[in-house]
C-alpha atoms as a PDB file:
ATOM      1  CA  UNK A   1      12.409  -6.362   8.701  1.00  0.00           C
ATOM      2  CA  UNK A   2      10.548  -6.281  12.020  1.00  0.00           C
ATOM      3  CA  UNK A   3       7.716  -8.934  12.615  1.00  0.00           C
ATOM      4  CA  UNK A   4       5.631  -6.122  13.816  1.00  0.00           C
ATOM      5  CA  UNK A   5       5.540  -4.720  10.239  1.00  0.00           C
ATOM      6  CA  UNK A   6       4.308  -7.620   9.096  1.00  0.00           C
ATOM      7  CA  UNK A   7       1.819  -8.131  11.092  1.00  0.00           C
ATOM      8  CA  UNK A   8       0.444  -5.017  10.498  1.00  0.00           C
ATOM      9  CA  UNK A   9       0.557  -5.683   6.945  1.00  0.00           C
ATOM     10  CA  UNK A  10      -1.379  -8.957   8.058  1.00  0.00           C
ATOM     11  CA  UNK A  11      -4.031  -7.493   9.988  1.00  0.00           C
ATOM     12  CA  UNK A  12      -4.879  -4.999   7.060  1.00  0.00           C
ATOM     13  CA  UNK A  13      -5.415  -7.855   4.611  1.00  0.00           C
ATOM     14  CA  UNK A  14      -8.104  -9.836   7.340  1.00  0.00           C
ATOM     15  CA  UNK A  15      -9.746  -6.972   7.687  1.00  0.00           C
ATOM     16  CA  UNK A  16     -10.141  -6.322   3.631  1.00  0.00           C
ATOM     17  CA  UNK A  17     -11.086 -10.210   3.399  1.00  0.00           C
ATOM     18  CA  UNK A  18     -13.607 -10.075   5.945  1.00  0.00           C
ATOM     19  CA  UNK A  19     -15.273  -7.192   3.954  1.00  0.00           C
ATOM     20  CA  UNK A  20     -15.411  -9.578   0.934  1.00  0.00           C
ATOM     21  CA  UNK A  21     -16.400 -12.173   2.886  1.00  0.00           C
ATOM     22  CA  UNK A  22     -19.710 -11.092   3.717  1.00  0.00           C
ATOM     23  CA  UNK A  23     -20.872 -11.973   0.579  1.00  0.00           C
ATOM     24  CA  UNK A  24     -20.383 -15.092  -2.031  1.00  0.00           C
ATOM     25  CA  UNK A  25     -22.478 -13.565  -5.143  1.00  0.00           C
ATOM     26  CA  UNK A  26     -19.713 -11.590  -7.263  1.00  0.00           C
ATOM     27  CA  UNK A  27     -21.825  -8.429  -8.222  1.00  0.00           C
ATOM     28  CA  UNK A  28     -21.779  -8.211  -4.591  1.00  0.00           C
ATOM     29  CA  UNK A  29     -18.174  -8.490  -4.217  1.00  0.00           C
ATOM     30  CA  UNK A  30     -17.959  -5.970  -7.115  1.00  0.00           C
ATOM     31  CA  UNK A  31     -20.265  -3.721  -4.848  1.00  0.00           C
ATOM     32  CA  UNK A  32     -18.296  -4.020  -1.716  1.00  0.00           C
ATOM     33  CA  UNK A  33     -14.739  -3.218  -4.141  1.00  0.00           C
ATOM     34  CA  UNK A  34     -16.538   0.039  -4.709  1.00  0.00           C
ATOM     35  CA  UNK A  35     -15.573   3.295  -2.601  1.00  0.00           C
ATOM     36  CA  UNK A  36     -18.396   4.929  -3.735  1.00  0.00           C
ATOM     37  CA  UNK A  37     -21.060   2.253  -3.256  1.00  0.00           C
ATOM     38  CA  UNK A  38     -18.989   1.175  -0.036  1.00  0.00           C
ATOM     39  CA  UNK A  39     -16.977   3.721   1.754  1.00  0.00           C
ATOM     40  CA  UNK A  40     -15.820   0.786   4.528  1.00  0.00           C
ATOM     41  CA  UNK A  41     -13.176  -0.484   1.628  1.00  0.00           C
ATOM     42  CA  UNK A  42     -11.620   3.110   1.385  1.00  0.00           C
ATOM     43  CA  UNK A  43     -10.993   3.463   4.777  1.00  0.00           C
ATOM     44  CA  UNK A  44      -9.909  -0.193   5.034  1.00  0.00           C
ATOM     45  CA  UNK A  45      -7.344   0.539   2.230  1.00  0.00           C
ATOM     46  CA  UNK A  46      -6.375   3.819   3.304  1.00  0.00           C
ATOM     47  CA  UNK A  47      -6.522   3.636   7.449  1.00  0.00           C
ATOM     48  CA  UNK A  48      -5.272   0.307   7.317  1.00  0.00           C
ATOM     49  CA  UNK A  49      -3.480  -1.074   4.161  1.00  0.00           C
ATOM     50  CA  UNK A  50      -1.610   1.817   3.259  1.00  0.00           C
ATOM     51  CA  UNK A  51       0.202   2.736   6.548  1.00  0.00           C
ATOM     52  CA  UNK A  52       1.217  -0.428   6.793  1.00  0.00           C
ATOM     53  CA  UNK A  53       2.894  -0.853   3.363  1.00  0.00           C
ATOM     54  CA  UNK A  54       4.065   2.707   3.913  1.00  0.00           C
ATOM     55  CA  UNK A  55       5.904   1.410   7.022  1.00  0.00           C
ATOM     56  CA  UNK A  56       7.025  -1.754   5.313  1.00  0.00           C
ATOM     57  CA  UNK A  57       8.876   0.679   2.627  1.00  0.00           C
ATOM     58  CA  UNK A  58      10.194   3.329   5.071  1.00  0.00           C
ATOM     59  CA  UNK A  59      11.409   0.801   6.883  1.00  0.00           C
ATOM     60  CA  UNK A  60      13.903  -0.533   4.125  1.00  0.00           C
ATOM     61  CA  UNK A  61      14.514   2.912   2.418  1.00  0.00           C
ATOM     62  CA  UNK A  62      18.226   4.552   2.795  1.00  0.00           C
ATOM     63  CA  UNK A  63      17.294   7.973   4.523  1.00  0.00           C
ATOM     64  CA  UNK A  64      19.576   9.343   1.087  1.00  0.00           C
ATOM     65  CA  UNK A  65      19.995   9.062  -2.520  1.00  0.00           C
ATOM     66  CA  UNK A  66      23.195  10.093  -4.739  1.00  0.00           C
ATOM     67  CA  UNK A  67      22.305  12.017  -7.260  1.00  0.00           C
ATOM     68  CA  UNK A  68      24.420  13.205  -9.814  1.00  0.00           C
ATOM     69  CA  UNK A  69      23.765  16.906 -10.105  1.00  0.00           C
ATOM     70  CA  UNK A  70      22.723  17.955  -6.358  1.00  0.00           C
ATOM     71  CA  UNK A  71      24.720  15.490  -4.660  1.00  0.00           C
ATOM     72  CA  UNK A  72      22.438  13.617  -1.913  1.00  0.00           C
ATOM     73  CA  UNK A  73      18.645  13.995  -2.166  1.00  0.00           C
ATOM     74  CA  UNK A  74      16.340  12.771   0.878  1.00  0.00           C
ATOM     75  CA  UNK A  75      14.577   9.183  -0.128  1.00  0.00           C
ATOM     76  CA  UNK A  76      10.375   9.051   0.089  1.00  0.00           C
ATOM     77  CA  UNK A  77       8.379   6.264   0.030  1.00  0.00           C
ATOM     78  CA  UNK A  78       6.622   8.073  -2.276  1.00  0.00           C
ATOM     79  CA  UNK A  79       9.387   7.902  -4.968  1.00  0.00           C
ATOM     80  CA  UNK A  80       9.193   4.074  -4.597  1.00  0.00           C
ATOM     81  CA  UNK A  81       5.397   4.236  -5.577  1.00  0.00           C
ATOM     82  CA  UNK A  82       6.314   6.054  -8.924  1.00  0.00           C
ATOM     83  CA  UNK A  83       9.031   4.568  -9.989  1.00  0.00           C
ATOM     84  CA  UNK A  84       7.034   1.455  -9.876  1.00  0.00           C
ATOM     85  CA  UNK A  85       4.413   2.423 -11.697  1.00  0.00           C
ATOM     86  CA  UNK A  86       5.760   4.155 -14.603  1.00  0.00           C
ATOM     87  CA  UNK A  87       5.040   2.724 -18.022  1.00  0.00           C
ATOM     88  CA  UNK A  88       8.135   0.867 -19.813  1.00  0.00           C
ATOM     89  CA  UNK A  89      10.563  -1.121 -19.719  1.00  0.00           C
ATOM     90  CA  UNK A  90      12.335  -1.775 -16.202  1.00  0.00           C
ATOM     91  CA  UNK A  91      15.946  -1.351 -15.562  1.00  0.00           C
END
């Protein structure tokens, strides 16, 4: 995995900490954790965070996936994100 990734991953989490960090009193912090009281954390989490864990998983995802019925089927970062969220038990 490239250090650049990484980093970027890095950078993204400063940036979220400084927004918490501009305040100690935790209905404040709640406030700030808010997209709709605080639009900064949305685009934070989605200019910044999310590209760079997109990146992270493109990065180590096989370009194909066997699949049984239709043979290869084109990988998505986007598959990761629901397969890891589903509700069960994990295989």
């Amino acid at each position: 995995m490239s250090l650049g990734l990484l980093r970027s991953v890095s950078r993204a989490v400063d940036l979220i900490m400084a927004h918490f960090g501009s305040s100690r009193d935790p209905e404040e912090k709640m406030r700030l954790g808010n997209s709709s009281c605080s639009p900064t954390i949305a685009g934070l989490a989605l200019e910044h965070l999310c590209p760079a864990i997109q990146n992270i998983l493109d990065d180590g995802l096989r370009d194909h996936k066997l699949d049984f019925i239709i043979g290869q089927r084109h990988n998505h970062s986007w598959s990761v994100v629901e397969v890891s969220t589903r509700i069960g038990k994990c295989n």
